[in-house]
C-alpha atoms as a PDB file:
ATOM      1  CA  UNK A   1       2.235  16.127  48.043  1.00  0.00           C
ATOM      2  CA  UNK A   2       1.360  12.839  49.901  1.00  0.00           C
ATOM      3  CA  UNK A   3      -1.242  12.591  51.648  1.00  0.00           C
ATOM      4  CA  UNK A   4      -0.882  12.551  55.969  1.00  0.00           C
ATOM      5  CA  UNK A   5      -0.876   9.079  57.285  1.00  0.00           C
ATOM      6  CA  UNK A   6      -1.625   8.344  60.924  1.00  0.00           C
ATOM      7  CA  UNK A   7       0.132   5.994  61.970  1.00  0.00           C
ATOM      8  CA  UNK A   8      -1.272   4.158  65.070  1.00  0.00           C
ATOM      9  CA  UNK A   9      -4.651   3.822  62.834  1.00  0.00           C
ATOM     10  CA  UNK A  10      -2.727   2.290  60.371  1.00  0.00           C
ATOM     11  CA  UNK A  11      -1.123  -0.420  62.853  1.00  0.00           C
ATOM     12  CA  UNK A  12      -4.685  -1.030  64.402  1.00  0.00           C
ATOM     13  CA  UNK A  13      -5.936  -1.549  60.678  1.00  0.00           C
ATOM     14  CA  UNK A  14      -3.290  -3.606  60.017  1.00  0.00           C
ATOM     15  CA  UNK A  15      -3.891  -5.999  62.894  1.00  0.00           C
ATOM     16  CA  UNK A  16      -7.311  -5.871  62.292  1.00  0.00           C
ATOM     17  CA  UNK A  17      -6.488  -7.190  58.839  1.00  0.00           C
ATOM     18  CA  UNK A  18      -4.861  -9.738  60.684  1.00  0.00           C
ATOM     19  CA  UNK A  19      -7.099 -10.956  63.296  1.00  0.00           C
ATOM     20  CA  UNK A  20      -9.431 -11.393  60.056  1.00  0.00           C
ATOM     21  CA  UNK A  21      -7.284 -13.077  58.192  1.00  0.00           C
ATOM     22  CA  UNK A  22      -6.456 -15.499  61.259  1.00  0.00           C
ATOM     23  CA  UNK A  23     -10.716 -15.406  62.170  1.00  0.00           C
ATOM     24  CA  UNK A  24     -11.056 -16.835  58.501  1.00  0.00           C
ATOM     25  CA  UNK A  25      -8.901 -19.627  58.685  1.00  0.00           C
ATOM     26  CA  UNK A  26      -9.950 -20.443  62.563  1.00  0.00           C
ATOM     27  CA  UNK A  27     -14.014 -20.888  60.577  1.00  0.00           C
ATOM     28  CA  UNK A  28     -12.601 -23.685  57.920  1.00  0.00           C
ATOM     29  CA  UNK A  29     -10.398 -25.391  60.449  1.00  0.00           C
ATOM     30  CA  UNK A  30     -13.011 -25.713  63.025  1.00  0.00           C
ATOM     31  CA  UNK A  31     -16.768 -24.289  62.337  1.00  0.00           C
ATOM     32  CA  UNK A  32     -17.030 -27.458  60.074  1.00  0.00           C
ATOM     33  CA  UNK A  33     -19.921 -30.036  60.866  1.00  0.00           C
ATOM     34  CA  UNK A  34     -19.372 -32.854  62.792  1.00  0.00           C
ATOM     35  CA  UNK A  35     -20.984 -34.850  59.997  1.00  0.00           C
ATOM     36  CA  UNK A  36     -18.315 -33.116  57.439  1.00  0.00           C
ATOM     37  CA  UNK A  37     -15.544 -33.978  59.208  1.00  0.00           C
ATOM     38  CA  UNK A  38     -16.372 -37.588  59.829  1.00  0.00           C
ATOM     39  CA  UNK A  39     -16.609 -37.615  56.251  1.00  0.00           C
ATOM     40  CA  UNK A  40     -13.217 -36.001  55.152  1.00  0.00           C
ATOM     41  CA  UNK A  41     -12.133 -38.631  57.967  1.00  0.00           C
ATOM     42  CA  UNK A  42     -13.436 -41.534  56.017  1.00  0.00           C
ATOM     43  CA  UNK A  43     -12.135 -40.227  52.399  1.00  0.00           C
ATOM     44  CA  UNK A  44      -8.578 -40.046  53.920  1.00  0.00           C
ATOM     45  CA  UNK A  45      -8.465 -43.777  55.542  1.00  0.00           C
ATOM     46  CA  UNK A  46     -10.072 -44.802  52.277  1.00  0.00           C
ATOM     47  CA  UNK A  47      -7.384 -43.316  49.940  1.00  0.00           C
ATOM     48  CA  UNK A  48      -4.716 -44.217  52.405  1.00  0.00           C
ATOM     49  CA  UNK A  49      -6.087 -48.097  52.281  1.00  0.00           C
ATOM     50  CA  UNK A  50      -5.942 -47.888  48.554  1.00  0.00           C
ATOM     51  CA  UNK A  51      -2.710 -46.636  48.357  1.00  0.00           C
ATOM     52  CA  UNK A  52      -1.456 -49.289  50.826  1.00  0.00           C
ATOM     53  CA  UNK A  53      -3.296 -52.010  48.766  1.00  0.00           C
ATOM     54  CA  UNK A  54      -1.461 -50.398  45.601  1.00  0.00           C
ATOM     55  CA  UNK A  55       2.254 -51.083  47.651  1.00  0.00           C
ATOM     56  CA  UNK A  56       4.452 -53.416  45.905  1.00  0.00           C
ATOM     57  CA  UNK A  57       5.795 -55.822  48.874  1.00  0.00           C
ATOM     58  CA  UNK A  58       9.330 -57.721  48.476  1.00  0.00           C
ATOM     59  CA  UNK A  59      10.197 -61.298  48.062  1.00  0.00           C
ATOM     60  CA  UNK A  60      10.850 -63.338  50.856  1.00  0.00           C
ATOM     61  CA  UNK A  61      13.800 -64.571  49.823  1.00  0.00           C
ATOM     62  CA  UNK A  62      15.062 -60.758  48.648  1.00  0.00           C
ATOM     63  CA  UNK A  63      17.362 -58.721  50.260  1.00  0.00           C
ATOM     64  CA  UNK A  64      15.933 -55.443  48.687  1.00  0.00           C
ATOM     65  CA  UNK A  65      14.256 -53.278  51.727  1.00  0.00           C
END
């Protein structure tokens, strides 16, 4: 036989599970330092200015876009 499930402790389990799994992400997206963001910050602009500075730019007199 199965065994006897109830089901409203299931549903509050399963939003429990939930809020967790929501609580978790909440902590990385915003429990990190000030000093650790800054930092991600500055690694972003610094790839994005490479990349940039890696951009093939056309000819002036060109009429490729």
């Amino acid at each position: 036989m199965s065994e006897i499930v109830n089901l409203r402790r299931a549903r509050k389990a399963k939003g429990r599970a939930d809020a967790a799994h929501k609580a978790a992400g909440n902590r990385l997206r915003f429990g990190a330092p000030k000093a650790e963001r800054e930092r991600a910050a500055a690694t972003r602009e610094l790839e994005r200015r490479r990349l940039e500075g890696h951009r093939r730019e056309s000819e002036p007199g060109s009429e490729d876009a």
